[in-house]
PDB file of N, CA and C in Angstrom:
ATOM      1  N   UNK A   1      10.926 -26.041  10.004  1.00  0.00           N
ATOM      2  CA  UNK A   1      10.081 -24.953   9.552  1.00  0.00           C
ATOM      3  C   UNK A   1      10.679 -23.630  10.029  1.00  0.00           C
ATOM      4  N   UNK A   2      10.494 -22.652   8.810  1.00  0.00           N
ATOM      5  CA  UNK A   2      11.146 -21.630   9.635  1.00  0.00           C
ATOM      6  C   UNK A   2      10.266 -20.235   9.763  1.00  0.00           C
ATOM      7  N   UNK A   3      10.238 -19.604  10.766  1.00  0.00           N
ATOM      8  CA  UNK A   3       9.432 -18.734  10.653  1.00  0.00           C
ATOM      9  C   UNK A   3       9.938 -16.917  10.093  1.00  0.00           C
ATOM     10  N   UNK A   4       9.220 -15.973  10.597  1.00  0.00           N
ATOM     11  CA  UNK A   4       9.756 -14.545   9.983  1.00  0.00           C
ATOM     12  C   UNK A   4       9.090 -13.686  11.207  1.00  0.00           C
ATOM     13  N   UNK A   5       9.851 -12.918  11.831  1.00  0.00           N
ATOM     14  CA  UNK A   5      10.282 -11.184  12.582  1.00  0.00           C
ATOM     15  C   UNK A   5       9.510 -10.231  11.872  1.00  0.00           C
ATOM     16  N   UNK A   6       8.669 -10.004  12.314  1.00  0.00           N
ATOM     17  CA  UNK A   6       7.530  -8.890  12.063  1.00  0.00           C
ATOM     18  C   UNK A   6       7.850  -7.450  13.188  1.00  0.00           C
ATOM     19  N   UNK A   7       8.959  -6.614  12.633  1.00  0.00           N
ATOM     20  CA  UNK A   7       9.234  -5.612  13.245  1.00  0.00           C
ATOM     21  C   UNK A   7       8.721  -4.450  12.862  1.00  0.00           C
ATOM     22  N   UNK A   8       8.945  -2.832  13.639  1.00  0.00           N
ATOM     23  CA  UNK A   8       8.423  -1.702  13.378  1.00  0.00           C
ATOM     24  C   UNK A   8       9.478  -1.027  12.405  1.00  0.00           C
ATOM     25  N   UNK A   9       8.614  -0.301  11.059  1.00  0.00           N
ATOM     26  CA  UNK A   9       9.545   0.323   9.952  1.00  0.00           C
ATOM     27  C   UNK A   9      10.349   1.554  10.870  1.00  0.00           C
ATOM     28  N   UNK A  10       9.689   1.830  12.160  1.00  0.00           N
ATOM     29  CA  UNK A  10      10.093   3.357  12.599  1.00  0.00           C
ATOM     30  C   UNK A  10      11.243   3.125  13.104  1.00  0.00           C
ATOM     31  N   UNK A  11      11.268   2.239  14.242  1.00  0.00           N
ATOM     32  CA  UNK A  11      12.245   1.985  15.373  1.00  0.00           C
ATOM     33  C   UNK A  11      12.767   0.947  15.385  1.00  0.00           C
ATOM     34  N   UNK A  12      12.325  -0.728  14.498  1.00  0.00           N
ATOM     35  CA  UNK A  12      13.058  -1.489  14.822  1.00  0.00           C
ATOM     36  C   UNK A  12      12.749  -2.465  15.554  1.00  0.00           C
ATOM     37  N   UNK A  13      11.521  -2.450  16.584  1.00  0.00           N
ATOM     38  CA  UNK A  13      11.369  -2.855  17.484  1.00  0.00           C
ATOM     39  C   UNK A  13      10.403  -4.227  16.942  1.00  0.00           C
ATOM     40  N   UNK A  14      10.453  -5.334  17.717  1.00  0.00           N
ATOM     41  CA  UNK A  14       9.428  -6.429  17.432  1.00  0.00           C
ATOM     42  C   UNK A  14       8.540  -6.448  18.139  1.00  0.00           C
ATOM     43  N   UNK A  15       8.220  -5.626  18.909  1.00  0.00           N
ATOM     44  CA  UNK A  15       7.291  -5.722  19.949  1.00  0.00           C
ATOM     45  C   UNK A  15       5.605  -4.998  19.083  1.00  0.00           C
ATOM     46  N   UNK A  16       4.986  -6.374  18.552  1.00  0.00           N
ATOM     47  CA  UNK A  16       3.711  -5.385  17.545  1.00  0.00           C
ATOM     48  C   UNK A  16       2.815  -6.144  18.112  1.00  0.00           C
ATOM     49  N   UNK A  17       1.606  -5.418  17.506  1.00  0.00           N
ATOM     50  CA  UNK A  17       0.548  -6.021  17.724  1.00  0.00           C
ATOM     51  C   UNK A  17      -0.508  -5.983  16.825  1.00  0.00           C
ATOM     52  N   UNK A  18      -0.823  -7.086  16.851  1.00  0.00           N
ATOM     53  CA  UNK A  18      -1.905  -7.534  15.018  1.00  0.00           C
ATOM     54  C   UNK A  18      -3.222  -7.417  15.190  1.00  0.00           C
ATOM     55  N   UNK A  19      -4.233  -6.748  14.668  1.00  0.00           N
ATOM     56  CA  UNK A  19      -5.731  -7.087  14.638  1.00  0.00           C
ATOM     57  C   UNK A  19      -6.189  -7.207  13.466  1.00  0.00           C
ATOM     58  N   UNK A  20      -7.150  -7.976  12.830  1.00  0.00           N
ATOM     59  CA  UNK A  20      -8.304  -7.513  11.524  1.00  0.00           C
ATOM     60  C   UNK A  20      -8.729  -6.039  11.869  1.00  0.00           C
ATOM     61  N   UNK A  21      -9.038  -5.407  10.863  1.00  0.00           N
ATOM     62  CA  UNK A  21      -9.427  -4.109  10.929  1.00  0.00           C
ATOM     63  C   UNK A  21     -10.523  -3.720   9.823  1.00  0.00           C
ATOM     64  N   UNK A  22     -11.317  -3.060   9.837  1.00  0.00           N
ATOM     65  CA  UNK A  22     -12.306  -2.261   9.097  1.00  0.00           C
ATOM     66  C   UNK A  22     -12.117  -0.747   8.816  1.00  0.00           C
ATOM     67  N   UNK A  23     -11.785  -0.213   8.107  1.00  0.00           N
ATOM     68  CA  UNK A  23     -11.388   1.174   7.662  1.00  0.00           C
ATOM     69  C   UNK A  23     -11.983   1.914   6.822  1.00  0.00           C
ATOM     70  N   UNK A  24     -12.830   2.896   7.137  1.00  0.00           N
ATOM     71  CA  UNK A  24     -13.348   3.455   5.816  1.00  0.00           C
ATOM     72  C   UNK A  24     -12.200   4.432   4.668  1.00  0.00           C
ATOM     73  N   UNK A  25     -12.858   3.945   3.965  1.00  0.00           N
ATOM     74  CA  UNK A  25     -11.755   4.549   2.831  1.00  0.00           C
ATOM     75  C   UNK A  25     -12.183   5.674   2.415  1.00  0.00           C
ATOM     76  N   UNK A  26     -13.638   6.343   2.325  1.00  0.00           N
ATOM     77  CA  UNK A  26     -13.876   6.928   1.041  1.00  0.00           C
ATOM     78  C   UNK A  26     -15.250   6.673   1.173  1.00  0.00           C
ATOM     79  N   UNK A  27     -16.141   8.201  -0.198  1.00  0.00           N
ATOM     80  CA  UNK A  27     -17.342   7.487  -0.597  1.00  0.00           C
ATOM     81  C   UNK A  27     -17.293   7.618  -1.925  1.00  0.00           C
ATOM     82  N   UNK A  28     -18.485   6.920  -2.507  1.00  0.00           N
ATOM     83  CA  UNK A  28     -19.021   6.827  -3.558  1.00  0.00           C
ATOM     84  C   UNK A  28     -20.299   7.344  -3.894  1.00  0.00           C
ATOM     85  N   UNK A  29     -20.487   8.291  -4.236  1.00  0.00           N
ATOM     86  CA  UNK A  29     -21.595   8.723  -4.023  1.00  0.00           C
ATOM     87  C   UNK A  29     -22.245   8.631  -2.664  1.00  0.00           C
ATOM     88  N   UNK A  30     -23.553   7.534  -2.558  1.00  0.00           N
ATOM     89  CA  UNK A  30     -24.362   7.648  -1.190  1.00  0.00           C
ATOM     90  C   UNK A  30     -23.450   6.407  -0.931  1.00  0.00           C
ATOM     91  N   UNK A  31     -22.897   6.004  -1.463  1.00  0.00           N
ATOM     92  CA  UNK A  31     -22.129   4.258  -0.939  1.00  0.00           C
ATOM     93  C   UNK A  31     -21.196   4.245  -0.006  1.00  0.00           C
ATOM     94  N   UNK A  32     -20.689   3.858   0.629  1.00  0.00           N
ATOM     95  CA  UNK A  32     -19.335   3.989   1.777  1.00  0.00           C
ATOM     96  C   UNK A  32     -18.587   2.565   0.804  1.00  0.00           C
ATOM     97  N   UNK A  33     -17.021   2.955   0.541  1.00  0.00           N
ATOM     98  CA  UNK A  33     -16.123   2.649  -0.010  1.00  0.00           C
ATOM     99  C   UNK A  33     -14.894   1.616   1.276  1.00  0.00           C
ATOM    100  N   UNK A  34     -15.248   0.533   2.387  1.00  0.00           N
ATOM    101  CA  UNK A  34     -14.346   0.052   3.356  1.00  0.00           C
ATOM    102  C   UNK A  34     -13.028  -0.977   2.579  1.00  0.00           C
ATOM    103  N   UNK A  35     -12.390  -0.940   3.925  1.00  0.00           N
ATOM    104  CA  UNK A  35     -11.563  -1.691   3.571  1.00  0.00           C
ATOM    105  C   UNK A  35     -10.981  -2.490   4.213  1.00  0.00           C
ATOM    106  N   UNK A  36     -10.709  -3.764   4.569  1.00  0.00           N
ATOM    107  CA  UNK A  36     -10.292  -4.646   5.505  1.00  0.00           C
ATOM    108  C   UNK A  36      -9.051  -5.439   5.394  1.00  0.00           C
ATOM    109  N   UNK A  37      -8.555  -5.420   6.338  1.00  0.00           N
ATOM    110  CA  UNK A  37      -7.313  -5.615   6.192  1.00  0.00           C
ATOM    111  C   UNK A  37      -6.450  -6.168   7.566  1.00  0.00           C
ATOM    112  N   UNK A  38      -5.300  -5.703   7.487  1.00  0.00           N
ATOM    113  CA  UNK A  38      -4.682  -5.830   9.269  1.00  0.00           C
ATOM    114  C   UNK A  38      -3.968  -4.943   9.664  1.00  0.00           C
ATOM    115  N   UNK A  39      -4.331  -4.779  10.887  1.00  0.00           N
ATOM    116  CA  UNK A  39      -3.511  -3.054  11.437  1.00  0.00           C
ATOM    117  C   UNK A  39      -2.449  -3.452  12.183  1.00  0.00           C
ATOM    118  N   UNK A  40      -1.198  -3.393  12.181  1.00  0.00           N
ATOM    119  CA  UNK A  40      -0.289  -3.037  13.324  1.00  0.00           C
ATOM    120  C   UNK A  40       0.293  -1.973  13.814  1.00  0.00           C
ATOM    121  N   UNK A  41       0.231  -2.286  15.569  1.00  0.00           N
ATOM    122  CA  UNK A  41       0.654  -1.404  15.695  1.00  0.00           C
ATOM    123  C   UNK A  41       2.006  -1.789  17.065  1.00  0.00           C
ATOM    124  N   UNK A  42       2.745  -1.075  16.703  1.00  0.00           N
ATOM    125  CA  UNK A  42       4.233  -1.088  17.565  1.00  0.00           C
ATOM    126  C   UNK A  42       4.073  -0.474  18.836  1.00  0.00           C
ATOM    127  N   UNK A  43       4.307  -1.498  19.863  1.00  0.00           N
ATOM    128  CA  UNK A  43       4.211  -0.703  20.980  1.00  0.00           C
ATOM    129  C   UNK A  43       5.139  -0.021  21.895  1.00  0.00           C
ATOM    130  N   UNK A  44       6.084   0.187  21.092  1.00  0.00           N
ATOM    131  CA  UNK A  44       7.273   1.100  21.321  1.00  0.00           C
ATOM    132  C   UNK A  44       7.700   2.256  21.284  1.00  0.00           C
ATOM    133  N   UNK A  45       6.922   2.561  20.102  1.00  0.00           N
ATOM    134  CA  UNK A  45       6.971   4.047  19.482  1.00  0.00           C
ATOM    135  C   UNK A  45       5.466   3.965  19.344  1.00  0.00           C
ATOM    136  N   UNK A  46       4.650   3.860  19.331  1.00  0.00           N
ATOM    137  CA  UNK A  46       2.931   3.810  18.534  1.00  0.00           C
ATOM    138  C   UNK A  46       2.719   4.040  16.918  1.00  0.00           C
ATOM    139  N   UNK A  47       3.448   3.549  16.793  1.00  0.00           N
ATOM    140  CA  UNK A  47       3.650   4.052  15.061  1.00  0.00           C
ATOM    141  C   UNK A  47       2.344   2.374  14.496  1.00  0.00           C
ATOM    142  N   UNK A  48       1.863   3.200  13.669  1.00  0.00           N
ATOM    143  CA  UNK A  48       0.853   2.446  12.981  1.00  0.00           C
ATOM    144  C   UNK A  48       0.753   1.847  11.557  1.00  0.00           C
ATOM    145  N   UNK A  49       0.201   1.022  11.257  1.00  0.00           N
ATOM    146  CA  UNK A  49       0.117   0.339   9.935  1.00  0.00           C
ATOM    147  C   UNK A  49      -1.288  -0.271   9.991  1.00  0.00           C
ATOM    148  N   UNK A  50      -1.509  -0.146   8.066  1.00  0.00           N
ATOM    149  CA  UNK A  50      -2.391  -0.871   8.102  1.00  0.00           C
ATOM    150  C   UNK A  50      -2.257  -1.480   6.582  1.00  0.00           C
ATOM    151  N   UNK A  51      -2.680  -2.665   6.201  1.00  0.00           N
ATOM    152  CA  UNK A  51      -2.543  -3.756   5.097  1.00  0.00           C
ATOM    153  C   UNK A  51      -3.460  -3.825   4.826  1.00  0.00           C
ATOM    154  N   UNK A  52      -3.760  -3.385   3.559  1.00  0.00           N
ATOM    155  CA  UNK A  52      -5.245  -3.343   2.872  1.00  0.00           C
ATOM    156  C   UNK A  52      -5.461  -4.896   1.771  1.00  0.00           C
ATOM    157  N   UNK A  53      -6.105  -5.519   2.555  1.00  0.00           N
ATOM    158  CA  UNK A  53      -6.647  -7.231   1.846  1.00  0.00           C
ATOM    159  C   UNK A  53      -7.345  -7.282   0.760  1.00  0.00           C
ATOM    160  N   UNK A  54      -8.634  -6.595   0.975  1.00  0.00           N
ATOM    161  CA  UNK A  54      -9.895  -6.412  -0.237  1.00  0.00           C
ATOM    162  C   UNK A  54     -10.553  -5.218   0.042  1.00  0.00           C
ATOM    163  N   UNK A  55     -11.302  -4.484  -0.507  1.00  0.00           N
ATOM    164  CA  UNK A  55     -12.720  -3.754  -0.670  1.00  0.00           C
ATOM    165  C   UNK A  55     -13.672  -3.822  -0.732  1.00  0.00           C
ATOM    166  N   UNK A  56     -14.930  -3.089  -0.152  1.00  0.00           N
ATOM    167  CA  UNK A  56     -16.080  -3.495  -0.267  1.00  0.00           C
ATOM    168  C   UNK A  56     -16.900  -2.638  -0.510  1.00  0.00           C
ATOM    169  N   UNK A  57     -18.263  -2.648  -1.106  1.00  0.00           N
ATOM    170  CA  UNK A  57     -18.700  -0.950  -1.394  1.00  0.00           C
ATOM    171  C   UNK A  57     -20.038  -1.527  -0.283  1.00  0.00           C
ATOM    172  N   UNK A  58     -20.608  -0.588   0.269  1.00  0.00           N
ATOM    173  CA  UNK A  58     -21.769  -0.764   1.365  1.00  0.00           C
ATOM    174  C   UNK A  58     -22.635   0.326   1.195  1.00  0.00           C
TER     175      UNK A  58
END
């Protein structure tokens, strides 16, 4: 089995770190527009990411 290197676009570095995340995106009128997904972030440089999965309107 082989696996895959999840490095930072900034620096290079593999040193990340993964969570689920909740993000507001936006509204919709009175609605809040989220978005969930997974955030990384590099702990080398602090450079951030986030991967947007689905949407939800609330």
């Amino acid at each position: 089995m082989t696996g895959f290197k999840i490095s930072c676009g900034n620096c290079g570095s593999d040193k990340i770190v993964e969570k689920s995340a909740h993000n507001l995106l936006g509204q919709s009128g009175e609605r809040s527009i989220y978005g969930e997904g997974i955030q990384r972030k590099c702990l080398n440089c602090g450079n951030e990411d986030f991967s947007l999965l689905k949407t939800r309107l609330t």
